[in-house]
Every structure is written in structure tokens, then in C-alpha cells.
Protein backbone atom coordinates (compact mmCIF):
# COMPACT_ATOMS: atom_id res chain seq x y z
CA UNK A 1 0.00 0.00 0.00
CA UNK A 2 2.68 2.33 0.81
CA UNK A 3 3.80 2.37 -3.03
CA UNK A 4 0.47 3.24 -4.61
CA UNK A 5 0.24 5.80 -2.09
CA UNK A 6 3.57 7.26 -3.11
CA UNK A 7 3.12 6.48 -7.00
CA UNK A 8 -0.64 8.61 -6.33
CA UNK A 9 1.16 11.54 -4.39
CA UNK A 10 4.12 11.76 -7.02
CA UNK A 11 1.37 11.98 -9.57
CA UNK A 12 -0.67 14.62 -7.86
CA UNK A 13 2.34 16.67 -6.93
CA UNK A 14 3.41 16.36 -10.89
CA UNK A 15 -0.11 17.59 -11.96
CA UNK A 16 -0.35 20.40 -9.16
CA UNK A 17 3.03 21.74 -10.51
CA UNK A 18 1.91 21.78 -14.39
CA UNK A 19 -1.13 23.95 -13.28
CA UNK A 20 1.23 26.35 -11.95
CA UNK A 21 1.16 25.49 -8.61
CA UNK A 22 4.33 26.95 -6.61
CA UNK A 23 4.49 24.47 -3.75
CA UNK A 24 1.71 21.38 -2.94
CA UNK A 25 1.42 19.26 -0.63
CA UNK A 26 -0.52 15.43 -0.51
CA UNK A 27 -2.05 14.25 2.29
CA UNK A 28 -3.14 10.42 1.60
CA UNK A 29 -4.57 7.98 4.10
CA UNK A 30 -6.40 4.26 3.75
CA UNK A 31 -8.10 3.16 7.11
CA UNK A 32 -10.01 0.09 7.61
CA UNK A 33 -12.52 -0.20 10.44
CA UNK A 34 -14.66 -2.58 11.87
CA UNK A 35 -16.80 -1.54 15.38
CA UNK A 36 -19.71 -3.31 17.33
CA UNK A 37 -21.90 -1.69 19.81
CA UNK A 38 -24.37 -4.39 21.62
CA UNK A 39 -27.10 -3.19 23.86
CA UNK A 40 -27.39 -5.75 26.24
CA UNK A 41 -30.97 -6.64 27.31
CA UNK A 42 -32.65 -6.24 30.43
CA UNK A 43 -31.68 -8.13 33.67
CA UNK A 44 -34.53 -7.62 35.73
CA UNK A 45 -35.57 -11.30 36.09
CA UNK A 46 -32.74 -11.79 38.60
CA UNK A 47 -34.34 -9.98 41.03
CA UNK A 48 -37.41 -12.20 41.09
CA UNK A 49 -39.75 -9.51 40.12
CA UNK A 50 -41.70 -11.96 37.74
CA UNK A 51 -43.41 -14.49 40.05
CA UNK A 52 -45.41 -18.21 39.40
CA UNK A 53 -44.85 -19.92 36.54
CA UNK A 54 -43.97 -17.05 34.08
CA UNK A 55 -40.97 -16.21 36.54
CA UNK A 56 -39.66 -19.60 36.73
CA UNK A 57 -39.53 -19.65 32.72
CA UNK A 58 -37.35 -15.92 32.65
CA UNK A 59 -34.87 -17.44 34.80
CA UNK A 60 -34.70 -20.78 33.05
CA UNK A 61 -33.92 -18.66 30.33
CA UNK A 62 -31.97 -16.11 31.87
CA UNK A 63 -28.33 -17.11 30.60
CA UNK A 64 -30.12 -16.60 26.41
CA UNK A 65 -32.11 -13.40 27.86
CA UNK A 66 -28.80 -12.03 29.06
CA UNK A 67 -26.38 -12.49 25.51
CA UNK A 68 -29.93 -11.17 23.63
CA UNK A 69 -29.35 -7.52 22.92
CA UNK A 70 -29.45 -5.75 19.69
CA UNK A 71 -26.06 -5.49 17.67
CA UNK A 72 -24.96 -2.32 15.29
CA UNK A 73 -22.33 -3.48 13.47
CA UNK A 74 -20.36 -1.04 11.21
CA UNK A 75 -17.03 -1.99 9.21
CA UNK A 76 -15.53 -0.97 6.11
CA UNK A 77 -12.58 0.93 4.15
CA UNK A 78 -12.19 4.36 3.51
CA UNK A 79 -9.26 6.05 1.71
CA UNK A 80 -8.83 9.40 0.69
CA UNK A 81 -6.61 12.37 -0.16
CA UNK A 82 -5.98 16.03 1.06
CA UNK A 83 -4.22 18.60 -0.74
CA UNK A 84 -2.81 22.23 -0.18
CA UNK A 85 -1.61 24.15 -3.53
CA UNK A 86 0.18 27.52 -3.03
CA UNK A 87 0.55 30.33 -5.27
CA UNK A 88 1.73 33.67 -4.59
CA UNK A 89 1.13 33.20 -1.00
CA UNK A 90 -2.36 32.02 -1.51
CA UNK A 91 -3.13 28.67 0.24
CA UNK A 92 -5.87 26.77 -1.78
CA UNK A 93 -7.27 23.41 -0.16
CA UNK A 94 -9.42 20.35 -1.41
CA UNK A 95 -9.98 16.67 -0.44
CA UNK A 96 -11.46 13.80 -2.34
CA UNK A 97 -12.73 10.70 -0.75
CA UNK A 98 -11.03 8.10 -3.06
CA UNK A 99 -7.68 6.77 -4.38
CA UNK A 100 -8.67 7.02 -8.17
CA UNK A 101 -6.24 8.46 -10.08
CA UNK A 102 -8.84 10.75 -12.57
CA UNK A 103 -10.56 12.13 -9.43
CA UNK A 104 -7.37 13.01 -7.29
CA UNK A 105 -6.23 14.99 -10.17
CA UNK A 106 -9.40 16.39 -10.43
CA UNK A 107 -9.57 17.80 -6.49
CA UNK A 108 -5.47 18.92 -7.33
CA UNK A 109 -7.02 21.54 -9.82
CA UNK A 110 -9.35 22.27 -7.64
CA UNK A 111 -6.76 23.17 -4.60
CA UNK A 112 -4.81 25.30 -7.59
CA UNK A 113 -7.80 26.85 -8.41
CA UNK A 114 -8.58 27.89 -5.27
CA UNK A 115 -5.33 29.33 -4.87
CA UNK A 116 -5.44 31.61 -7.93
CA UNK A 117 -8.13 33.65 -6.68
CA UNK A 118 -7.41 33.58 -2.74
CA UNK A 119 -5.81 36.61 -1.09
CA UNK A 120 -1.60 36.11 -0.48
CA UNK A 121 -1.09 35.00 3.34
CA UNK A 122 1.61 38.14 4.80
CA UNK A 123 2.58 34.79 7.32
CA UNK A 124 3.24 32.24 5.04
CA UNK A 125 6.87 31.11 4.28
CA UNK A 126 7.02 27.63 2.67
CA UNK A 127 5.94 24.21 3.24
CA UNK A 128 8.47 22.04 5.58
CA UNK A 129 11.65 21.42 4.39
CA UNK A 130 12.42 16.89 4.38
CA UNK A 131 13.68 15.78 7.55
CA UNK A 132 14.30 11.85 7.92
CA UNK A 133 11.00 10.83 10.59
CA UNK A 134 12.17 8.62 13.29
CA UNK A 135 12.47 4.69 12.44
CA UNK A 136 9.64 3.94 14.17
CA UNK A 137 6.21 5.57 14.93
CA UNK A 138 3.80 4.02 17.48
CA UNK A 139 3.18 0.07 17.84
CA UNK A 140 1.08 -1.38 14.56
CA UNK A 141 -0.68 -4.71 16.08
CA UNK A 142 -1.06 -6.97 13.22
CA UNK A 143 -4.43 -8.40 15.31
CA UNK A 144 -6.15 -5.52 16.13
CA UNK A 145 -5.83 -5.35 11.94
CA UNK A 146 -7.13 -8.58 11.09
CA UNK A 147 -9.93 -8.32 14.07
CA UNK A 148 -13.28 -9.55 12.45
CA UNK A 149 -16.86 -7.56 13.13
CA UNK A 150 -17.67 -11.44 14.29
CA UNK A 151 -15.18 -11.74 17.03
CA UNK A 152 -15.78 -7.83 18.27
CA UNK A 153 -19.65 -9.21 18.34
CA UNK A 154 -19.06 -11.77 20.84
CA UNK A 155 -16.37 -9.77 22.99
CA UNK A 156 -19.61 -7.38 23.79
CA UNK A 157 -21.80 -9.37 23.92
CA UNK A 158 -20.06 -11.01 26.61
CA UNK A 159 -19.14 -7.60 28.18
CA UNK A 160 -22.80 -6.82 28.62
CA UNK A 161 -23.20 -10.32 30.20
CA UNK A 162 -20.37 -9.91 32.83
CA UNK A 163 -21.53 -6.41 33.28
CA UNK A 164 -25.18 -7.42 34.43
CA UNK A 165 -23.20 -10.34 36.49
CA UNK A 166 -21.62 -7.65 38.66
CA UNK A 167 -24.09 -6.81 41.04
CA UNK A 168 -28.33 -7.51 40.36
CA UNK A 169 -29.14 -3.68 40.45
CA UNK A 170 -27.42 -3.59 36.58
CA UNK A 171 -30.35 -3.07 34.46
CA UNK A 172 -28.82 -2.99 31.24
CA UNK A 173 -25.32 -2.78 29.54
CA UNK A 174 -23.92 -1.46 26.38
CA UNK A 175 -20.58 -2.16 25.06
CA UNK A 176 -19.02 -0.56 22.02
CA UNK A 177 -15.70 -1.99 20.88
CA UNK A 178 -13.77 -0.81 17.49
CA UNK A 179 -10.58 -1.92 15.61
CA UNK A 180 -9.08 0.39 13.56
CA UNK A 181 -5.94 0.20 11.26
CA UNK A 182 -4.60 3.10 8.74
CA UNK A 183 -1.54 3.78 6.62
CA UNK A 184 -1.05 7.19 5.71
CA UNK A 185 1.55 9.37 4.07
CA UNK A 186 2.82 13.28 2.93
CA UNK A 187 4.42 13.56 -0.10
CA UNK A 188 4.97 17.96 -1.07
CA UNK A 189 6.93 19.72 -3.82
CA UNK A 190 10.21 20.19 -1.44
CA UNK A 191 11.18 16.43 -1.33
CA UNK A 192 9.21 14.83 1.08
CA UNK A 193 7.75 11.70 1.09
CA UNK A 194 7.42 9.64 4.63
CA UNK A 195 4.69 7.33 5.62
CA UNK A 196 3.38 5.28 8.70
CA UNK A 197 0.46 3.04 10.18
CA UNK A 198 -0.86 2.57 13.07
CA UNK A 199 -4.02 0.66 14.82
CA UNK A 200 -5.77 1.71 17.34
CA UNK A 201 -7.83 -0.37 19.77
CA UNK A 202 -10.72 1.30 21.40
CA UNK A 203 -13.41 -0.66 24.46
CA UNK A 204 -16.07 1.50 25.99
CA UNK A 205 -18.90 0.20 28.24
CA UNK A 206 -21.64 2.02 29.86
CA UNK A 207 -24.25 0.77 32.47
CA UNK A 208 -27.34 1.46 34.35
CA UNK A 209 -28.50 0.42 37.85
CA UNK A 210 -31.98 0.77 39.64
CA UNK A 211 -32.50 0.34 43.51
CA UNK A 212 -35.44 1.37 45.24
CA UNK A 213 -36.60 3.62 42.89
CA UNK A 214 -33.11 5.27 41.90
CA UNK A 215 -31.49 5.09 39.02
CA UNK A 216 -27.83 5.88 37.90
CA UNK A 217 -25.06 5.19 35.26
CA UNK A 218 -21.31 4.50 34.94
CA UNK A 219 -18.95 3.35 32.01
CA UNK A 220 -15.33 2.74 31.87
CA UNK A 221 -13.50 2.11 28.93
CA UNK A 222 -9.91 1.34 26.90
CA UNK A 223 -7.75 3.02 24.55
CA UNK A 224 -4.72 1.10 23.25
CA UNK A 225 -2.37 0.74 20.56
CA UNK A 226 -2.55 -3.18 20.87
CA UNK A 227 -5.86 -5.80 20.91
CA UNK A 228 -6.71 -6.89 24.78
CA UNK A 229 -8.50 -10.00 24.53
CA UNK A 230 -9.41 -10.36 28.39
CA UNK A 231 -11.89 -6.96 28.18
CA UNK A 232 -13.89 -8.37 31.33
CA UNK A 233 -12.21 -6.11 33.69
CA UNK A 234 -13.90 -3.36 31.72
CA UNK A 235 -17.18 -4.02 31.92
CA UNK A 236 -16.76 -5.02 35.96
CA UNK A 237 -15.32 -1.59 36.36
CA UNK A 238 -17.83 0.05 34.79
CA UNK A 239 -20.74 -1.73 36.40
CA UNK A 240 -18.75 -0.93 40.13
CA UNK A 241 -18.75 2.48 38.91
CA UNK A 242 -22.70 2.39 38.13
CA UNK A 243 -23.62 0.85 42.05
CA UNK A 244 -21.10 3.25 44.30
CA UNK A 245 -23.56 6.18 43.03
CA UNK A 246 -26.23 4.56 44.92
CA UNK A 247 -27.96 6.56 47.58
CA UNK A 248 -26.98 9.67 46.38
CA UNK A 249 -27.20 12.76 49.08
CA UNK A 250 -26.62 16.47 48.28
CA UNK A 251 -23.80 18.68 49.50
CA UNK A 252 -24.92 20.52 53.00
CA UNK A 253 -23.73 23.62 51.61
CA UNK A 254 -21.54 25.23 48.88
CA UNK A 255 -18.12 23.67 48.80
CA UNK A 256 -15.29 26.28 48.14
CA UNK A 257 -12.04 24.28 48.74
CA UNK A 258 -10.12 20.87 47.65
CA UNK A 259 -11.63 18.99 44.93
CA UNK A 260 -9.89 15.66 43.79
CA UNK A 261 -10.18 14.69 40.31
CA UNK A 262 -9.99 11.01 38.84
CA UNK A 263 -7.94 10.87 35.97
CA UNK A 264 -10.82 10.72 33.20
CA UNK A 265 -12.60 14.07 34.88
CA UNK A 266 -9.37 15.91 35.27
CA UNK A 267 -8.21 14.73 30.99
CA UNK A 268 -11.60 15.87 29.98
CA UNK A 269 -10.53 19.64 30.93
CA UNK A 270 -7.23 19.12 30.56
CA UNK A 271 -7.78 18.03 27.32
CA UNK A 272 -10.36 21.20 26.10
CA UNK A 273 -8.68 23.95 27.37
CA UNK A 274 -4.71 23.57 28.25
CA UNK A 275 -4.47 22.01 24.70
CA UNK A 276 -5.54 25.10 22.79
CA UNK A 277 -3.81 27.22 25.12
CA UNK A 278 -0.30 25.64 24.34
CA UNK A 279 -1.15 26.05 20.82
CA UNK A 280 1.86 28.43 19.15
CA UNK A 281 -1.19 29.99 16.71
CA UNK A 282 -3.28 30.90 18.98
CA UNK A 283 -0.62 32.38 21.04
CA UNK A 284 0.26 34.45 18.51
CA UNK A 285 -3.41 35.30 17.54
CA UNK A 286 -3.77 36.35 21.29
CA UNK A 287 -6.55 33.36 21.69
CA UNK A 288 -4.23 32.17 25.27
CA UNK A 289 -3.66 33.41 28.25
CA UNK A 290 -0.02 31.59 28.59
CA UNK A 291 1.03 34.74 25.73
CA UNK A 292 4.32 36.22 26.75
CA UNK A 293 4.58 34.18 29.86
CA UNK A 294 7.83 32.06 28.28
CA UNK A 295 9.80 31.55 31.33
CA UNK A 296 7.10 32.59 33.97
CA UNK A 297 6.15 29.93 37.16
CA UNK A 298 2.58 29.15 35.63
CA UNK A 299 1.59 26.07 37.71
CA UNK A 300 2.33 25.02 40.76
CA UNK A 301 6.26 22.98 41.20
CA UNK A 302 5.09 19.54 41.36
CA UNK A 303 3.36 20.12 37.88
CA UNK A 304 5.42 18.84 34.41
CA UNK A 305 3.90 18.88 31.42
CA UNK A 306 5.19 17.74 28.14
CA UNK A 307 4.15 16.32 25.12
CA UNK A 308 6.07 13.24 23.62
CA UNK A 309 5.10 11.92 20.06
CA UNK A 310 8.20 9.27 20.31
CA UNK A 311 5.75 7.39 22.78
CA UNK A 312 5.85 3.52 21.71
CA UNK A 313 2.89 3.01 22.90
CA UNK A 314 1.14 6.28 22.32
CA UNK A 315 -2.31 7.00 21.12
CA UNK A 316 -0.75 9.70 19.21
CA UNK A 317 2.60 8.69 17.95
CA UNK A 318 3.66 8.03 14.79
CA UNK A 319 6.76 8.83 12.68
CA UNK A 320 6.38 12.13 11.72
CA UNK A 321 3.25 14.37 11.85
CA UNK A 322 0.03 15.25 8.98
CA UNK A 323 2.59 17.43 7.41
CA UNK A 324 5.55 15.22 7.34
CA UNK A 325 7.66 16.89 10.12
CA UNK A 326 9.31 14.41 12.05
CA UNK A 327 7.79 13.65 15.77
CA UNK A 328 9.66 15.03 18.87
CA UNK A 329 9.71 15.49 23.06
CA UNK A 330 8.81 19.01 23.93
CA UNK A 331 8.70 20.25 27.46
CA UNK A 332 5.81 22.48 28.34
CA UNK A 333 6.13 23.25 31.81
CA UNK A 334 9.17 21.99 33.99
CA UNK A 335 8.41 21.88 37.92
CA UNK A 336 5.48 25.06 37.28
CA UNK A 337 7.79 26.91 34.53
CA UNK A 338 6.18 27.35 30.89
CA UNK A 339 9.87 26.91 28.95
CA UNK A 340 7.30 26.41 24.99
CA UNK A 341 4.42 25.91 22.92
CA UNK A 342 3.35 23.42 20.37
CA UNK A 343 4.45 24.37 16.70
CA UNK A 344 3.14 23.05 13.16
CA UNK A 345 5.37 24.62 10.17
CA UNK A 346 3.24 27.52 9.32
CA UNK A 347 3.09 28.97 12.97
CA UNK A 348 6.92 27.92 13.48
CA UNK A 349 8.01 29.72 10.58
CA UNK A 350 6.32 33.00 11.52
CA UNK A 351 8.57 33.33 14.35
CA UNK A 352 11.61 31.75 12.10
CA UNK A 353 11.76 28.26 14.29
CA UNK A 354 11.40 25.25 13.87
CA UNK A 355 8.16 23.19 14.39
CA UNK A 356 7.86 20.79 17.02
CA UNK A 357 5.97 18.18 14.88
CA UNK A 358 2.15 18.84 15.76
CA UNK A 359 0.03 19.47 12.90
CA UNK A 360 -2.66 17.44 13.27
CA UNK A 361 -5.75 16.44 10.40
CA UNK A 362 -7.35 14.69 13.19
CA UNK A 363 -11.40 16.17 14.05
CA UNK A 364 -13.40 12.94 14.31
CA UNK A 365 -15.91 12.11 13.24
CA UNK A 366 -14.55 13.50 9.65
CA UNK A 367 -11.67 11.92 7.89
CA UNK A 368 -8.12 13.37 8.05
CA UNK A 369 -7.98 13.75 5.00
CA UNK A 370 -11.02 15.93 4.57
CA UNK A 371 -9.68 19.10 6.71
CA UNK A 372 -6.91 21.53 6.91
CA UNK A 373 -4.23 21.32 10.35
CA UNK A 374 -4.39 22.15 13.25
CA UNK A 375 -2.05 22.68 16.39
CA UNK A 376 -2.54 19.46 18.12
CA UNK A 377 -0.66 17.72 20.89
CA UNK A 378 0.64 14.17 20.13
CA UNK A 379 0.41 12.70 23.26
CA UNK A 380 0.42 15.56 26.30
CA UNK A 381 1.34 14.03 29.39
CA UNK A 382 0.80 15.57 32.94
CA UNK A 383 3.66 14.09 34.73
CA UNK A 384 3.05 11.74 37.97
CA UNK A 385 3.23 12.39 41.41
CA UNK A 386 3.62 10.08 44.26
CA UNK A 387 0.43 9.57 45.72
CA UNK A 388 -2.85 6.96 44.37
CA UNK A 389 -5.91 7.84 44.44
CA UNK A 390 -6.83 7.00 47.91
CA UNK A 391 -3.90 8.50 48.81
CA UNK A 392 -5.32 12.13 47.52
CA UNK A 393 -8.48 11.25 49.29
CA UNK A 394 -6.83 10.57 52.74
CA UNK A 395 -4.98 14.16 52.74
CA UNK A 396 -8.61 15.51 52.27
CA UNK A 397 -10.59 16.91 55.71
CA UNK A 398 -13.40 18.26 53.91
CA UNK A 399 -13.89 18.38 50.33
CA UNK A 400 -15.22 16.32 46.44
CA UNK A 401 -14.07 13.46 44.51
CA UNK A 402 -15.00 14.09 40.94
CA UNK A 403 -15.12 10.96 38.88
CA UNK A 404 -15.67 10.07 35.45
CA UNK A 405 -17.15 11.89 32.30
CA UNK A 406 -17.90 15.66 33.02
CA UNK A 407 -21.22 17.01 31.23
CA UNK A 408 -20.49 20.36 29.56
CA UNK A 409 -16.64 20.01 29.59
CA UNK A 410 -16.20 20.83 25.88
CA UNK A 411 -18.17 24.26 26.39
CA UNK A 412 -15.30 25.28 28.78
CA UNK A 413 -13.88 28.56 27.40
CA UNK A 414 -10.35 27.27 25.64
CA UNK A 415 -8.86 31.02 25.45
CA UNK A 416 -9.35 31.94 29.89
CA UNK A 417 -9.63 28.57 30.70
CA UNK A 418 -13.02 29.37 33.01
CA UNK A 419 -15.06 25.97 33.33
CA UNK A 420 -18.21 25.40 34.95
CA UNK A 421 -19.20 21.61 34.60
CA UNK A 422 -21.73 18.97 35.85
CA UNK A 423 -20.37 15.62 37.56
CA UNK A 424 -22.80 12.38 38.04
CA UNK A 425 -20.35 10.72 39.68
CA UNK A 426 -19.56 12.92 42.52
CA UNK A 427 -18.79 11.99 46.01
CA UNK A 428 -18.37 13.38 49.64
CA UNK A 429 -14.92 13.30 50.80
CA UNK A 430 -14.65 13.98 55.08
CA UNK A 431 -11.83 13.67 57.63
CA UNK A 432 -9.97 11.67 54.87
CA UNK A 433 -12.50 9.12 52.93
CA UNK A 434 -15.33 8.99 50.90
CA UNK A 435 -18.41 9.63 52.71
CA UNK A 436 -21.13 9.40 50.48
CA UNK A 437 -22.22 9.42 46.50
CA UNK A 438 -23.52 13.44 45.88
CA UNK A 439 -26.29 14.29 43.56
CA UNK A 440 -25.41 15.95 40.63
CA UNK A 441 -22.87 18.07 40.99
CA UNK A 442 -21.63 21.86 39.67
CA UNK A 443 -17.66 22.13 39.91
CA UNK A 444 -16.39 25.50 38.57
CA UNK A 445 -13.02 26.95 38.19
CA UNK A 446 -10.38 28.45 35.89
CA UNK A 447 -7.60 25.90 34.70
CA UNK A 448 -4.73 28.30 34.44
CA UNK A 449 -5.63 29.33 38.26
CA UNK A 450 -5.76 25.10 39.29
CA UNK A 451 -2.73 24.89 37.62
CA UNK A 452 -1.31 27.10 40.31
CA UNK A 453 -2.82 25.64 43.06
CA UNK A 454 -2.60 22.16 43.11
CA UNK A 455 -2.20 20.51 46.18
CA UNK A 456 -0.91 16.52 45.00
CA UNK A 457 -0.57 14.96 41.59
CA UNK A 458 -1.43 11.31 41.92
CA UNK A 459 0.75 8.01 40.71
CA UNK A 460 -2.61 6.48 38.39
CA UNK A 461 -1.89 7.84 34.99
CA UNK A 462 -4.16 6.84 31.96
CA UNK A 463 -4.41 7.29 28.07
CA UNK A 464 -7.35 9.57 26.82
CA UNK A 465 -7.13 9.62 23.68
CA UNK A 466 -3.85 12.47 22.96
CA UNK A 467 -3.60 12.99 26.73
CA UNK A 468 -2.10 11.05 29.21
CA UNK A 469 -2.61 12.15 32.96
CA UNK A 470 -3.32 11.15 36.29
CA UNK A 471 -5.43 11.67 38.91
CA UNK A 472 -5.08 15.39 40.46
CA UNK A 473 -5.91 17.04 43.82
CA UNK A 474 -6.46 21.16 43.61
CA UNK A 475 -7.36 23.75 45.98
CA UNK A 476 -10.03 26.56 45.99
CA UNK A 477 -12.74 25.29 43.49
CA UNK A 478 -16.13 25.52 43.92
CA UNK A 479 -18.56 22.47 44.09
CA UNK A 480 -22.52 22.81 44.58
CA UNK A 481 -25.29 20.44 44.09
């Protein structure tokens, strides 16, 4: 695959150049995907809420009643290319969703086209110059590639059967499990032409319990480079999740003080906001706070940050980046001190350096290939502390464990890094433990400001998709239910 892609991007590059194109660039990627999401049925009959003889049938059949659900299978191959044709300045873009030869040369005098009747860019310079990409990108696990839809089938179906055999108060289950595999590659006018693959292997289950009139919901889930066969541990987790919320209290009063985050609530803003801050574009479009604070104590000393596409087992590494510039290690902030930002080419070159390797095509649910880059970390990781989980907990007198998925955490504001979220999985924390499940709960805060006053970084780190990061303990936010 790797030569047809470089035979198509030669071709396209030829064409773009007889149109009169000064510089182009190809973008070309293949991915094949196969997914299942099974929504498991209903477990009720374990709790002997059918009586007589229609009762003793539902739990003769329990075991079939349990593995029935309803399946939504999706798998397929996509391929496609981007491309970006300059002239005089003038950037002109355009995608096609197919390898054919006639109709990538049709979307290449398209892009050219384009860039005949755009505006010159004052900023731009060139494309990247060729730099040899590191030997190896991330890990490419031949069975996550060859995965069939049949096997994901049965792996949740059975997660939706040991998810309802957790505790009897599970309802109902649904597990979603995907294998994907791509090869991609950049081929552009000033030599380049490198190209990867990767595979990615994704598990997410959700639950719901009922007691008494109650209901609630948890999920878990897995991100990995490599297939996990044994994805059990999953769906227990996210049923264990689902029954701690039970009996669910509010807070006695507003709660300005020490909030501990899980991992997954903590990546979720990390994720949103700190990302676009770090972003050398919008730094220079004054879209981040962190603007002329290069060398400035930002965070709090036992807070690192960096971001590390030479990751093996990285979400987000591969050789080079979706402009062909190879991947790298660049510190963020060392001990509470912002030493950079994250680069692509055309940001790097309007301050004449040299990119750090993050343009990114990535915006699901649309194809790479289909939009223009972005700033985008490779994998940003929040270095660990010392402490677990528990261990936050137990330095707490008084305060709120926030755990899991955060409702509203993408409307946080990216460029002051104010947040003002809803947790369902929110607990009392007193003289040192968890007390009780809360109610839904309001947490609000500014990230830039819990940067600075964070009291312990846990030891529990986790991949979320581009971010890696533990769990995190910070002082003076504000929780309310």
C-alpha cells in the first residue's frame, strides 16, 4: 500500500506543478474499520420480580435473555486524499474521498484553483523542508488489523453479560468496541515523502442500575495501541462504577475548597482547554492566556507537562506528523515553569523556528484527509506524582471526589480557561474518605488558576485519547449540588 500511495502523491504533486502550482502538498490515508456496539438486554428477572410460573420460565432462560441484545455493526474501508496548492502566497485546499487516479487529479485543480483567486497570506513562508521521521512511529498490532466484526460481536456481547453479572441492580449494559488500522503518508513539492500506520484499539462500556426507585449510570473504557482479549475487567469496572452512586445525598452547603479529580474528569478539561492554550497559533493570535509568559512559574512545582510523540505506545505517535515533520519530546512546563508551545510549520516559521511536529488532520468524526491542520498535541502528558488515588483522598478533611465523564466540559472557554461543569459521579470526601455518593454536581473553576494551586498529583496515569494524565488534587474550586 505504501507504493500506490507514493506512486498517487508523485502523480498529484506532478499535476499540481503543471497547473502552476508553486508548492503542494498530498495528504493520503487508507483506514479500515470494523466496530460493534451491543445493547445488552434487560436483567430484571434476577431480582425475582416476575413471580409463578412465568418467573420460573425468565430465569430458566436467563443465561439466552442475558447475551440477547441488539447489535450495530459497522465496518468498512475508507481512503482518501488532502491537498494544499500555493501560489503567490495564496493557500488553496481540497480533499477527495477516493484513491482514483482521474478524481485526485481532479480535487489537485481544484486546490490550484482555489489558490489563484485567494488573497496572499503576509505569514506564510514555505511548506516544511524533508527531515528523515524517526524509524519507528507508534506500535502497529497486526491483530487488532485482522480483528473480524464477528469476534468484536461476541467480545460485547459477553461484556454486557459480565456487566449485568456484577451486582443484580445492573439493568442494562452497552458495550461498544472498534478496531481500527490506517496507513497514511505526505508527499509535497520540497522532497518529502514519509509514511506510517498505526491501529488503534478502542473498548467503551456504559451501564445502568436501579435500587429502590433510583437510578444511575457508569462506564469505563480502553484506549490502546494493541488488541486486549481479556476486556472483562472493563465491563466489571464500569458496572462498580454504576452501584457506588447509589444513595446519592446532596452537598450541605456550597463547597469552596479541595476537589480531587480522577484521571478521566481531570483529561476531559485538561484536554479542552490547556491544549488550545499551548497552541503556538493561537498564542500568537492572542486566543491564550499563557502569551508572553515564556519563562514565567505558571503552575504550581510539582506540575510537568510535556508532550512526547516518540511514545511507543502512544495513542498519538507516529513517525512524523500530517505534514511530514518528524515527531519530537517538547517540554511544556518543567516543575510550574512554561519553557514552549506546540508548533506546526506555518506557525513555526512565523517566528523563524522550527516546528515541534504537531500538525494534526485529526477532528473525528470526519476523515483526516477531509480538513486543513491544526495545532494538536501528540500525546500531552501531565507528569506523575507520588500519591494513588486514595492517597489524595486521605490528605482531604473536607472536600469532592469528581469521577468520570464531566457534562459540559467541551463548552469550557479554551482562550481563559473558566469551566463550569456537571459531575454524576460525585462523592463526599470527610476527615480523609469517601463519605457518600452526591447528587449531581456543579464544579467550577479556571484551569490556568488550578494549575497554580494544586495541592498533589497522583501516581494512576491513563491514556485519553492524545492525553495522558493522572489523577489530580487542587485547591479553591467551587462544588454545589
Amino acid at each position: 500500500m505504501e507504493d500506490q500511495l507514493r506512486d498517487v502523491g508523485n502523480k498529484a504533486i506532478d499535476h499540481a506543478t503543471k497547473l502552476g502550482a508553486e508548492e503542494a502538498e498530498i495528504y493520503l490515508l487508507t483506514e479500515n474499520h470494523a466496530s460493534v456496539k451491543f445493547i445488552g438486554g434487560i436483567f430484571a428477572s434476577r431480582s425475582k420480580a416476575v413471580k409463578g410460573f412465568q418467573g420460573t420460565i425468565a430465569r430458566i432462560g436467563e443465561p439466552w435473555i442475558k447475551k440477547k441484545g441488539i447489535p450495530i455493526v459497522s465496518s468498512g474501508t475508507k481512503a482518501g486524499v488532502g491537498i494544499r496548492a500555493i501560489t503567490n502566497k495564496a493557500i488553496g485546499f481540497s480533499s477527495v474521498s477516493s484513491l482514483e487516479e482521474s478524481k485526485i487529479l481532479e480535487a489537485v485543480e481544484e486546490a490550484v484553483k482555489i489558490a489563484k483567486i485567494r488573497p496572499p497570506d503576509p505569514n506564510w513562508v514555505s511548506l516544511p523542508d524533508p527531515k528523515t521521521p524517526r524509524e519507528k512511529g507508534g506500535i502497529f498490532d497486526r491483530r487488532v488489523a485482522e480483528l473480524s466484526a464477528d469476534r468484536i460481536l461476541e467480545m460485547s456481547a459477553n461484556c454486557c453479560v459480565v456487566a449485568g453479572d456484577f451486582d443484580r441492580r445492573i439493568i442494562q449494559a452497552m458495550s461498544m468496541i472498534t478496531a481500527d488500522s490506517i496507513e497514511f503518508g505526505v508527499v509535497n513539492t520540497k522532497g518529502t515523502e514519509v509514511f506510517d500506520k498505526a491501529t488503534v484499539f478502542q473498548v467503551y462500556i456504559g451501564t445502568k442500575g436501579k435500587f429502590r426507585g433510583e437510578e444511575v449510570s457508569g462506564s469505563d473504557f480502553l484506549l490502546s495501541r494493541s488488541l486486549d482479549e481479556n476486556v472483562a475487567p472493563i465491563a466489571e469496572s464500569a458496572s462498580r462504577k454504576t452501584v457506588e452512586c447509589f444513595g446519592k445525598k446532596p452537598l450541605p452547603e456550597k463547597h469552596v475548597g479541595t476537589v480531587v479529580f480522577d484521571n478521566e474528569s481531570w483529561s476531559q478539561l485538561f484536554s479542552v482547554i490547556f491544549t488550545a492554550g499551548i497552541s503556538g497559533y493561537n498564542v500568537q493570535e492572542n486566543r491564550s492566556v499563557l502569551k508572553d509568559k515564556i519563562g514565567q512559574q505558571v503552575a504550581k512545582e510539582n506540575v510537568s507537562i510535556l508532550d512526547d510523540g516518540t511514545l511507543p505506545e502512544g495513542l498519538g505517535t507516529t513517525k512524523m506528523d500530517d505534514e511530514g515533520v518528524p515527531r519530537q519530546k517538547t517540554t511544556i512546563i518543567e516543575k510550574g515553569t512554561l519553557t514552549s508551545f506546540l508548533y506546526d510549520n506555518y506557525a513555526a516559521k512565523r517566528e523563524s523556528r522550527e516546528s515541534t511536529g504537531n500538525a494534526s488532520r485529526s477532528r473525528p468524526p470526519t476523515a483526516p484527509y477531509s480538513n486543513q491542520l491544526l495545532i494538536r498535541p501528540s500525546n500531552l502528558i501531565l507528569e506523575s506524582g507520588s500519591g494513588s488515588l486514595e492517597g489524595l483522598i486521605s490528605e482531604v478533611k473536607k472536600g469532592v471526589l469528581v469521577k468520570g465523564s464531566l457534562i459540559g466540559a467541551g463548552h469550557s472557554n479554551a482562550v481563559t480557561g473558566d469551566f463550569s461543569v456537571t459531575g454524576d459521579n460525585a462523592f463526599r470526601i470527610e476527615n480523609g474518605a469517601v463519605a457518600y455518593p452526591l447528587k449531581a454536581c456543579t464544579v467550577a473553576g479556571n484551569l490556568y488558576q488550578a494549575l497554580s494551586s494544586v495541592v498533589a498529583v497522583g501516581n494512576d496515569p491513563r491514556t485519553f485519547g492524545t492525553v495522558i494524565n493522572p489523577s489530580i488534587s487542587i485547591d479553591k474550586i467551587v462544588a454545589s449540588t
